[in-house]
Protein backbone atom coordinates (compact mmCIF):
# COMPACT_ATOMS: atom_id res chain seq x y z
CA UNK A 1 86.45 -3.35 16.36
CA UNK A 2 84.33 -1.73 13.44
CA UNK A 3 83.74 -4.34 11.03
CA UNK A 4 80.39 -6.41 10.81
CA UNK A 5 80.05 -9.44 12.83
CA UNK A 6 78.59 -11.62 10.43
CA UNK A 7 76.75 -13.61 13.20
CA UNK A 8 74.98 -10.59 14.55
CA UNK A 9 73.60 -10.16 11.29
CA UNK A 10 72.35 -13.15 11.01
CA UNK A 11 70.39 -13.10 14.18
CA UNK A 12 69.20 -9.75 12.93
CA UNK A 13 67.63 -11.93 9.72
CA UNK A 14 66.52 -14.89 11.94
CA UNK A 15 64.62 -12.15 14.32
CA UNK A 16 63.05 -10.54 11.07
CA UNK A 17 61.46 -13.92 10.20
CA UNK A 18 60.60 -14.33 13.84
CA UNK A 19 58.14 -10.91 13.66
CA UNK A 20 57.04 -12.50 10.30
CA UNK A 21 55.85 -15.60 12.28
CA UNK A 22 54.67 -13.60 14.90
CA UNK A 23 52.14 -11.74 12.64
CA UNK A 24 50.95 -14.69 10.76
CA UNK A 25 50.42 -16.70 13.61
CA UNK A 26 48.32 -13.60 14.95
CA UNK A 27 45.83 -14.21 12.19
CA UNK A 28 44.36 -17.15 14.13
CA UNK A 29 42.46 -17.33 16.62
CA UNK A 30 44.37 -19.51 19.22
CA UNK A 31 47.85 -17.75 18.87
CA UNK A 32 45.38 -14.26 18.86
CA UNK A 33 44.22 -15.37 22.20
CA UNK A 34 47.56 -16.56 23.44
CA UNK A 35 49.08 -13.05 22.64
CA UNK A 36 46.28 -10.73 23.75
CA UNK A 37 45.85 -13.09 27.39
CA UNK A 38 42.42 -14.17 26.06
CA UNK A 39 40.76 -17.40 27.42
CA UNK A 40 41.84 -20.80 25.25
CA UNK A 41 42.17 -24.34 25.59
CA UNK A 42 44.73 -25.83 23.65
CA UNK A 43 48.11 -27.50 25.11
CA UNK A 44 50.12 -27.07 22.09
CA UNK A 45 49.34 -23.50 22.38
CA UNK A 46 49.99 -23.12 25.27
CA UNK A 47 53.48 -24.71 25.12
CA UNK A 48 54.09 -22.64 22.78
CA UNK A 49 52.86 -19.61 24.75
CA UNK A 50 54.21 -19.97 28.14
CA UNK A 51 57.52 -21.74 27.92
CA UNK A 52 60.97 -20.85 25.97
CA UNK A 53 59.32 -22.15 22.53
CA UNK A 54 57.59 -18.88 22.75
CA UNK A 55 61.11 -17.66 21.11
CA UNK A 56 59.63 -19.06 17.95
CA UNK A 57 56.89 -16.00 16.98
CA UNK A 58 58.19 -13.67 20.10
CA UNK A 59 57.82 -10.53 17.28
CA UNK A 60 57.85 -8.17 20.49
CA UNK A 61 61.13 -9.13 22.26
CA UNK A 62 62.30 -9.42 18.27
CA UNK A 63 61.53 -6.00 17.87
CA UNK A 64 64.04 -5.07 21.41
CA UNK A 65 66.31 -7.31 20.06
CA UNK A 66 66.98 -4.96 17.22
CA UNK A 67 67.03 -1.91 18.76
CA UNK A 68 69.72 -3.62 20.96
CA UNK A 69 71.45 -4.83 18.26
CA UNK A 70 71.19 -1.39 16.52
CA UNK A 71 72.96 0.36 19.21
CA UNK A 72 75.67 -2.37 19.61
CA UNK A 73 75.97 -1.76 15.86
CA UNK A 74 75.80 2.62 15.39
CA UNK A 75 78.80 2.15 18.98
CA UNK A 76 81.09 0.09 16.85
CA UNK A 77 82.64 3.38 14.52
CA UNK A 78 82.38 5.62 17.73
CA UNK A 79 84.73 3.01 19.67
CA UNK A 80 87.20 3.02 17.21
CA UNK A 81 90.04 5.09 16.61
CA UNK A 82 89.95 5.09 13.17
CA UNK A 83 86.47 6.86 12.87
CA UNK A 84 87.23 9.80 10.74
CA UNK A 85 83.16 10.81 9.34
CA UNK A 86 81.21 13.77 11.25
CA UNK A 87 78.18 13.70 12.31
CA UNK A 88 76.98 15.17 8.62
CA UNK A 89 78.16 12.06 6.66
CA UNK A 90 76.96 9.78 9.78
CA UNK A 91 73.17 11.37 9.16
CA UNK A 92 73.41 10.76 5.54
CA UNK A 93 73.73 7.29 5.86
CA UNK A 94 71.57 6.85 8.09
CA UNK A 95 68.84 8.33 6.34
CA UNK A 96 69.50 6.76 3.01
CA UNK A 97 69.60 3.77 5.54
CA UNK A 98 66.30 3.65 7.69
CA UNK A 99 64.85 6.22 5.80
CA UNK A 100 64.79 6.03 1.90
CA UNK A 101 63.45 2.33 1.70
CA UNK A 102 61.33 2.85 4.55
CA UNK A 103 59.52 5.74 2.37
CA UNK A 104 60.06 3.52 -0.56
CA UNK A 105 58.19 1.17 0.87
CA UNK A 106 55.32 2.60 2.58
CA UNK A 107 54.18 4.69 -0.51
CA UNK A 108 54.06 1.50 -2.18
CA UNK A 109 51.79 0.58 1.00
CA UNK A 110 49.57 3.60 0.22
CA UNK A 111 49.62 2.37 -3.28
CA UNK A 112 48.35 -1.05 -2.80
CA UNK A 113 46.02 -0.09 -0.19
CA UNK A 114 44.42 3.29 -2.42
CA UNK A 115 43.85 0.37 -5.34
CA UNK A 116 42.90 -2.93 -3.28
CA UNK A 117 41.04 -2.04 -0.34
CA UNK A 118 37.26 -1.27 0.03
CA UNK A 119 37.66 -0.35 4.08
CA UNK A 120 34.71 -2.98 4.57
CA UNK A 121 36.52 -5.44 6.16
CA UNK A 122 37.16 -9.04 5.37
CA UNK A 123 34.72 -11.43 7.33
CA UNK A 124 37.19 -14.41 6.58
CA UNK A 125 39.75 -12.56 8.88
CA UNK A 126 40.21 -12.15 12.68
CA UNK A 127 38.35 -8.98 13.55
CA UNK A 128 41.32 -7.16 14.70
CA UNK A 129 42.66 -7.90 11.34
CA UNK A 130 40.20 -6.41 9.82
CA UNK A 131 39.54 -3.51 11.66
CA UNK A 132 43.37 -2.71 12.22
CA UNK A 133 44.71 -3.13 8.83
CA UNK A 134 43.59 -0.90 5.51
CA UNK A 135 40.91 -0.42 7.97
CA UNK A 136 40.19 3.36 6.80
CA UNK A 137 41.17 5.37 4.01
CA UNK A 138 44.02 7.76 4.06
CA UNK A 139 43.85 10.78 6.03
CA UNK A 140 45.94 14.14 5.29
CA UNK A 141 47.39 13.66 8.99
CA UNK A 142 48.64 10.00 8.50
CA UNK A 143 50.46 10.77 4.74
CA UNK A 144 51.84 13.91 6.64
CA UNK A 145 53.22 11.63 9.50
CA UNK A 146 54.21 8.70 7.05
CA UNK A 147 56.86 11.54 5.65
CA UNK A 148 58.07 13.09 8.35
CA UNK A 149 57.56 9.61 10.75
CA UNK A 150 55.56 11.47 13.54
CA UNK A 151 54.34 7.66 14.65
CA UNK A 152 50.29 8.11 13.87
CA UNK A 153 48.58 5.79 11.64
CA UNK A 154 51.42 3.21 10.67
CA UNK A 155 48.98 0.31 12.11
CA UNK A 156 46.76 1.13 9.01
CA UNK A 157 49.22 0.78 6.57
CA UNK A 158 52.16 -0.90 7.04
CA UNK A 159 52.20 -1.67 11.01
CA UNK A 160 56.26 -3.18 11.77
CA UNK A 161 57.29 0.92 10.61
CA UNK A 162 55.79 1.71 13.82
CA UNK A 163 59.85 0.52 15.17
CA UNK A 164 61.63 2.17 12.12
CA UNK A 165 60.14 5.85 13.40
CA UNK A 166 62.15 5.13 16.87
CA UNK A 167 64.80 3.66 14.87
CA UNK A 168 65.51 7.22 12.94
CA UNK A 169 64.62 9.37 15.51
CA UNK A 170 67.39 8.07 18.05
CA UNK A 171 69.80 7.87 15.23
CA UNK A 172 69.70 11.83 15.36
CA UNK A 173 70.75 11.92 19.10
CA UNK A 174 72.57 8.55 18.93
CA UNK A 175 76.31 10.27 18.77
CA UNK A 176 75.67 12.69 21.94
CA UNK A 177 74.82 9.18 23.92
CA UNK A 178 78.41 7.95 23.19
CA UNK A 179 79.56 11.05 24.48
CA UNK A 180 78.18 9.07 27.82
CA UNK A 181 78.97 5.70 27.40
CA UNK A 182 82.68 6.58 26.05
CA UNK A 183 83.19 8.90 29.12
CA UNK A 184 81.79 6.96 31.62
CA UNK A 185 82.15 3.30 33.22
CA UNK A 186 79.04 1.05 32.68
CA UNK A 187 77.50 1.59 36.07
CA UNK A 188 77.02 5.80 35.53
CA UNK A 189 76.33 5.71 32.06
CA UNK A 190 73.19 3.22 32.56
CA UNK A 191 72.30 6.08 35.42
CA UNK A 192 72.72 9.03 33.51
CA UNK A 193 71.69 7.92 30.24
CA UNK A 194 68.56 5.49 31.80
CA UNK A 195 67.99 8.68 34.16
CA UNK A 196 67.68 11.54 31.00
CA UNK A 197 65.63 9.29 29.12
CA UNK A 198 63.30 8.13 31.10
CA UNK A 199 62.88 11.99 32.51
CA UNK A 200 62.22 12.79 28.93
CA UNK A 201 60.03 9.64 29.30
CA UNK A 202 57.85 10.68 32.02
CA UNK A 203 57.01 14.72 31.04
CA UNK A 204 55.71 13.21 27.94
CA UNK A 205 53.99 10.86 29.61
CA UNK A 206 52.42 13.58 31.51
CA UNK A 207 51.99 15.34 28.77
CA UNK A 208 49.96 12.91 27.21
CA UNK A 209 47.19 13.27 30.44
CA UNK A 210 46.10 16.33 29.27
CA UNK A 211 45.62 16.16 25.37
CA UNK A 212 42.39 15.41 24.02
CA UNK A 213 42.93 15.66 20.38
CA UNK A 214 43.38 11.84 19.04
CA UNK A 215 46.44 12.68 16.29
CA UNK A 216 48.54 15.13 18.50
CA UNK A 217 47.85 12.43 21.35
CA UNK A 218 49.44 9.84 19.24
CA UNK A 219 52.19 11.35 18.30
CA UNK A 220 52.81 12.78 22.23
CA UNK A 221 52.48 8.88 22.69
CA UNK A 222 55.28 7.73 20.06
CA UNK A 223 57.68 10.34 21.28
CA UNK A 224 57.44 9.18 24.81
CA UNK A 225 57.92 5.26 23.52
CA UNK A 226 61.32 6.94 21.41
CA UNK A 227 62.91 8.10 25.09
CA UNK A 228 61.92 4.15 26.47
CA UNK A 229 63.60 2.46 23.66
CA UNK A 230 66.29 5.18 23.87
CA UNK A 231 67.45 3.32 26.86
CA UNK A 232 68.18 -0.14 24.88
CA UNK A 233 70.16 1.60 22.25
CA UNK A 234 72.26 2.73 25.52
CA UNK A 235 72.42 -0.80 26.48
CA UNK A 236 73.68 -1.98 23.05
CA UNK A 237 76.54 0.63 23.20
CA UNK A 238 77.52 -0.46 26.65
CA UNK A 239 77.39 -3.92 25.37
CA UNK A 240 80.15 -2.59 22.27
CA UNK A 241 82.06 -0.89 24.64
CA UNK A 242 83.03 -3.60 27.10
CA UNK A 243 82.19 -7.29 25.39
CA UNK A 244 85.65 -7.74 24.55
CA UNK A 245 85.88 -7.88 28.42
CA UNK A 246 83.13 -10.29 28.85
CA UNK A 247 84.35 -12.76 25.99
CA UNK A 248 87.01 -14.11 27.89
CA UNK A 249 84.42 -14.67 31.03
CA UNK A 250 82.36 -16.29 29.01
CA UNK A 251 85.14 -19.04 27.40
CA UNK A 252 85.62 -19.72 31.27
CA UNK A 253 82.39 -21.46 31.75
CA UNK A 254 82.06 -25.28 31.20
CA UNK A 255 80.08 -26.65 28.08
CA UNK A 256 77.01 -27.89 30.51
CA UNK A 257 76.88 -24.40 32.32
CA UNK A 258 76.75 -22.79 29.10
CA UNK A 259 73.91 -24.92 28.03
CA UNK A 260 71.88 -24.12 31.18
CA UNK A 261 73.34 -20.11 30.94
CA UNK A 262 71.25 -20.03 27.12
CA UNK A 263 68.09 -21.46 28.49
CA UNK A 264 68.29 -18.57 31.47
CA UNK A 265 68.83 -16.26 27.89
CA UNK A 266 65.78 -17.61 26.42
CA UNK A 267 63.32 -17.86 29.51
CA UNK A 268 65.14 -13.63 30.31
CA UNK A 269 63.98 -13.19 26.48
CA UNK A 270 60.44 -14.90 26.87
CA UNK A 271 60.11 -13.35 30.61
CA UNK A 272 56.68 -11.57 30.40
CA UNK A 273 55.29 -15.48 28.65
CA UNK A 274 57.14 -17.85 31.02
CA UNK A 275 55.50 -15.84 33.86
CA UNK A 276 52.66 -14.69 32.88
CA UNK A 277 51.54 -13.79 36.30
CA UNK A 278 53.27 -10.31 36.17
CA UNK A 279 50.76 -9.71 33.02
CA UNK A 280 48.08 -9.75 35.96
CA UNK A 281 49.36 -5.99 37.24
CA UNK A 282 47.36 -2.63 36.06
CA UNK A 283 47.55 1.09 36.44
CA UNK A 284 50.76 2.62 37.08
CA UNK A 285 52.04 -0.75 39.12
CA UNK A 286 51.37 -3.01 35.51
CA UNK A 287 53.14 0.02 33.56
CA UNK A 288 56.07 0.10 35.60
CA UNK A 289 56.36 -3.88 35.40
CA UNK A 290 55.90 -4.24 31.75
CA UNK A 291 58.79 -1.64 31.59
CA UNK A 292 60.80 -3.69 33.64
CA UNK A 293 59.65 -7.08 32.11
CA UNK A 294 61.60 -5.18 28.45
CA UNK A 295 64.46 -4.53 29.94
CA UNK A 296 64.68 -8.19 31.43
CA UNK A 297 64.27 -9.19 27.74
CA UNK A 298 67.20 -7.12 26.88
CA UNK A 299 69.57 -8.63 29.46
CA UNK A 300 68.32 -11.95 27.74
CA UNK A 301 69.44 -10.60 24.14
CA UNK A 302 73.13 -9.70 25.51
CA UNK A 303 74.04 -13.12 26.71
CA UNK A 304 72.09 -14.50 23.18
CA UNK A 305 74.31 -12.07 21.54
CA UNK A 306 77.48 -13.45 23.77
CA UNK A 307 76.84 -17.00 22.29
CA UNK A 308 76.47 -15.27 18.72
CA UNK A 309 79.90 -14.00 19.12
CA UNK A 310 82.14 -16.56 21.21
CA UNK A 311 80.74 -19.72 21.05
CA UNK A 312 81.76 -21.64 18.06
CA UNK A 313 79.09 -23.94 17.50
CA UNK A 314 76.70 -20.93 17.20
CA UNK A 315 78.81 -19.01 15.24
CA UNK A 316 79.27 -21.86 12.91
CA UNK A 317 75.84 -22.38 12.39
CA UNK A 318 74.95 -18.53 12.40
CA UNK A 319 77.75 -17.48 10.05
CA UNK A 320 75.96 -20.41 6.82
CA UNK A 321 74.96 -18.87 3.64
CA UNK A 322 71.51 -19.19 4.42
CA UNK A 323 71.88 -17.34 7.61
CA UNK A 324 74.43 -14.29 6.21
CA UNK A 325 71.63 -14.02 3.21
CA UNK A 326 68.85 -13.81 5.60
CA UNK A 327 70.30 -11.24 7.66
CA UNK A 328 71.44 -9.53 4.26
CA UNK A 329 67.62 -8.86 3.69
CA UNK A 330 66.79 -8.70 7.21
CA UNK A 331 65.77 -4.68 7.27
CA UNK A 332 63.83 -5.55 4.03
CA UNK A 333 62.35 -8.33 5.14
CA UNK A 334 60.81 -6.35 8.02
CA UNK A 335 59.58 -3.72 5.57
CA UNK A 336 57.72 -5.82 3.41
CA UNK A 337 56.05 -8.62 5.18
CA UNK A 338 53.17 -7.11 6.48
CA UNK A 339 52.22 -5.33 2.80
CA UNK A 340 52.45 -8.72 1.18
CA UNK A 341 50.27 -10.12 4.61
CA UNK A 342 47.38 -7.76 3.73
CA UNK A 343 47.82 -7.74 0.06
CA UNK A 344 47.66 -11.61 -0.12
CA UNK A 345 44.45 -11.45 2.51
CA UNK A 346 42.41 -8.99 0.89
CA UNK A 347 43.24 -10.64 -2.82
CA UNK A 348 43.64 -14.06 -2.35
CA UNK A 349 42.53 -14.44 0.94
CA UNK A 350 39.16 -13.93 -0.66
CA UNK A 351 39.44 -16.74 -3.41
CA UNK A 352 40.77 -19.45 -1.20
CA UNK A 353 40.75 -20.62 1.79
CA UNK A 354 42.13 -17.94 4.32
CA UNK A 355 44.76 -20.36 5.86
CA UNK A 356 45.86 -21.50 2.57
CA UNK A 357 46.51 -17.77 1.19
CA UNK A 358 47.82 -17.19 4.77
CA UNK A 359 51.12 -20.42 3.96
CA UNK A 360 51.98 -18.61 1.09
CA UNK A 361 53.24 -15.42 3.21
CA UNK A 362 56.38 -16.13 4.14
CA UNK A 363 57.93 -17.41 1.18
CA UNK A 364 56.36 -14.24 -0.87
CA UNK A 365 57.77 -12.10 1.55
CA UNK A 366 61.40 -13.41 1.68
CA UNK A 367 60.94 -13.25 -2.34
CA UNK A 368 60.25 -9.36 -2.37
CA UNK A 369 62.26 -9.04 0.80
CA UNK A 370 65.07 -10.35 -2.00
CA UNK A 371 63.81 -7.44 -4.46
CA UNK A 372 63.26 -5.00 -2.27
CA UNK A 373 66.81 -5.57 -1.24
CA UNK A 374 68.56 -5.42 -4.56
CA UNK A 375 66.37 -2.71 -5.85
CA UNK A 376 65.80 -0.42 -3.09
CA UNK A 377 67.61 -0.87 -0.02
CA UNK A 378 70.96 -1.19 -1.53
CA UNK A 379 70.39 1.45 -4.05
CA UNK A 380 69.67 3.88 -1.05
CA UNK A 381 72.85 2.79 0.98
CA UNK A 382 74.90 3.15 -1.93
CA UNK A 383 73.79 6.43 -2.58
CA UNK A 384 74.81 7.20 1.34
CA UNK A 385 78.16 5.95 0.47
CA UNK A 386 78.25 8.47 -2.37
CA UNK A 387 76.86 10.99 -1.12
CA UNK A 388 79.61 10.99 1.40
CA UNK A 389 82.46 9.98 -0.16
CA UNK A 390 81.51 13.23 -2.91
CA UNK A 391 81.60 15.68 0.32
CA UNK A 392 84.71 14.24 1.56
CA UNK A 393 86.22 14.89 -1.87
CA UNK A 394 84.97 18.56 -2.20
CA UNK A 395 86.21 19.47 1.03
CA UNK A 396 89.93 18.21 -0.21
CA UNK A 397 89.56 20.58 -3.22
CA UNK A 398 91.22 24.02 -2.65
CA UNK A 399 89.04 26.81 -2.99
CA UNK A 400 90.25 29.28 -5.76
CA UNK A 401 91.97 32.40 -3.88
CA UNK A 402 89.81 35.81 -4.76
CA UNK A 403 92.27 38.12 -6.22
């Protein structure tokens, strides 16, 4: 199967509101606390820290969920017989794909932050805010690894991109994983693909121990996290492979169990919140379990993306206008949110009330999420399509014989 599933998509859109949640909510203190394990005293909070509503600003296991999602996605033309592009015309897309409006975007970033920001701070905002985000001015390094997406800097300017430099980077090595996970059953492609990534993993890793510099450090440290979120591409593609197999497992299961099998998604999606006791764990022990803790997440997205597909009453509600637009301007969405976040704080934020400035984020974002869309993404994907399509034509052109 290589056409969209709408309902994917959708949950693609719903996950890019749930990271634009997740960052406003970070701008106050309680929900700061919450996410950073700091001491607070406040029940709804809390419910909303340490139980399944957590889903509701869980921008982290959002963030998995698309590089899951991603790999079930990049599989799909791989799996099917009636691929026909090479690996040229699959790197043009993806670059006018990931990489034109994410360029697009953060130069307008660099823009906004060259014009607006005075580095000083905002004493209205949460500290981390403030020292975080347009904290400094722009350094040769960070523009140099904003174009060629070595992973330094992005916090400063336009944080969420920090996923999108993963996102590209895989998609260069993403067809010589399906050479694994079409060869191979489930069980040794999870051990050889898990196994060469997280070997690539661990001599970065090592690497990492003996650099001093702060920017090559960094970007050590970003090339290691691309080899860990390698592996949840790899469990998308299994996922692509063999859910037509699983589907009719799935139908099996009574209504009631079903309802019980999503709340075991959710509280697998939310594990590291619901048990916040392996959050305790430090040193190489509390690395290896917050590893682990991901990759529960992950098992938590491919039974939420089970539901997405088979169940009706999900599809149904997934597959509404409002839904299939949303995930339309997902990628967008993502792009934008924080650059209106710290444009509307440091404008304003500084005129009104912070927490008044702060309401009007998310509809301003979905409304440039909607321009950015129409006038950039699309554009860019478009131009892929060309771009392609004009090779394909060339190369059906005879070449004139020399005489």
């Amino acid at each position: 199967m290589s056409g969209r599933i709408h309902s994917l998509d959708s949950l693609r859109g719903i996950s890019a509101l749930i990271v634009l949640i997740h960052h406003c909510l970070l701008m106050t203190p309680l929900f700061y606390a919450a996410h950073y394990n700091e001491p607070y005293n406040n029940w709804v909070v809390s419910l909303f820290d340490n139980t399944i509503l957590h889903t509701v600003w869980a921008g982290s296991e959002a963030v998995l969920l698309f590089f899951v999602l991603s790999g079930f996605v990049l599989a799909l033309p791989f799996l099917s017989f009636k691929n026909n592009y090479s690996y040229g015309d699959y790197i043009i897309k993806r670059i006018c794909r990931i990489y034109i409006p994410y360029i697009s975007v953060m130069t307008i970033a660099v823009l906004l932050m060259v014009f607006i920001a005075d580095y000083h701070g905002h004493t209205g905002l949460m500290d981390s805010f403030s020292e975080r985000r347009w904290a400094h001015p722009l350094s040769l390094e960070a523009a140099i690894s904003y174009i060629i997406m070595l992973g330094y800097d992005n916090t400063n300017v336009n944080g969420p991109t920090w996923s999108l430099v993963h996102e590209m980077r895989i998609s260069f090595f993403f067809p010589f994983l399906m050479l694994l996970v079409i060869k191979f059953d489930w069980k040794k492609a999870i051990i050889l693909g898990f196994g060469g990534s997280m070997f690539f993993w661990l001599v970065f890793y090592v690497m990492n121990i003996f650099i001093d510099n702060g920017f090559t450090s960094a970007v050590i440290n970003s090339f290691k996290d691309t080899f860990f979120y390698t592996t949840f591409f790899i469990i998308g593609a299994l996922f692509a492979k063999n859910y037509k197999n699983i589907l009719p497992l799935f139908n099996k299961i009574k209504s009631l169990n079903k309802i019980f099998l999503f709340l075991i998604a959710l509280i697998l999606f939310n594990f590291e919140d619901v048990f916040p006791f392996f959050q305790k764990f430090h040193g190489i022990v509390g690395l290896g379990i917050n590893l682990g803790v991901e990759w529960i997440a992950a098992i938590g997205v491919l039974i939420i993306f089970t539901f997405a597909i088979s169940s009706q009453p999900f599809n149904k509600l997934l597959t509404k206008p409002v839904f299939k637009w949303l995930g339309k301007v997902s990628y967008s969405l993502y792009l934008v949110h924080m650059v209106v976040l710290i444009t509307m704080m440091y404008t304003l934020g500084k005129i009104i009330p912070v927490y008044i400035a702060l309401s009007f984020v998310p509809i301003i974002s979905i409304l440039f999420a909607a321009i950015t869309h129409k006038f950039i993404e699309k554009p860019a994907q478009n131009l892929g399509n060309y771009l392609v399509n004009k090779k394909k034509r060339s190369e059906k052109i005879p070449q004139k014989q020399i005489v």
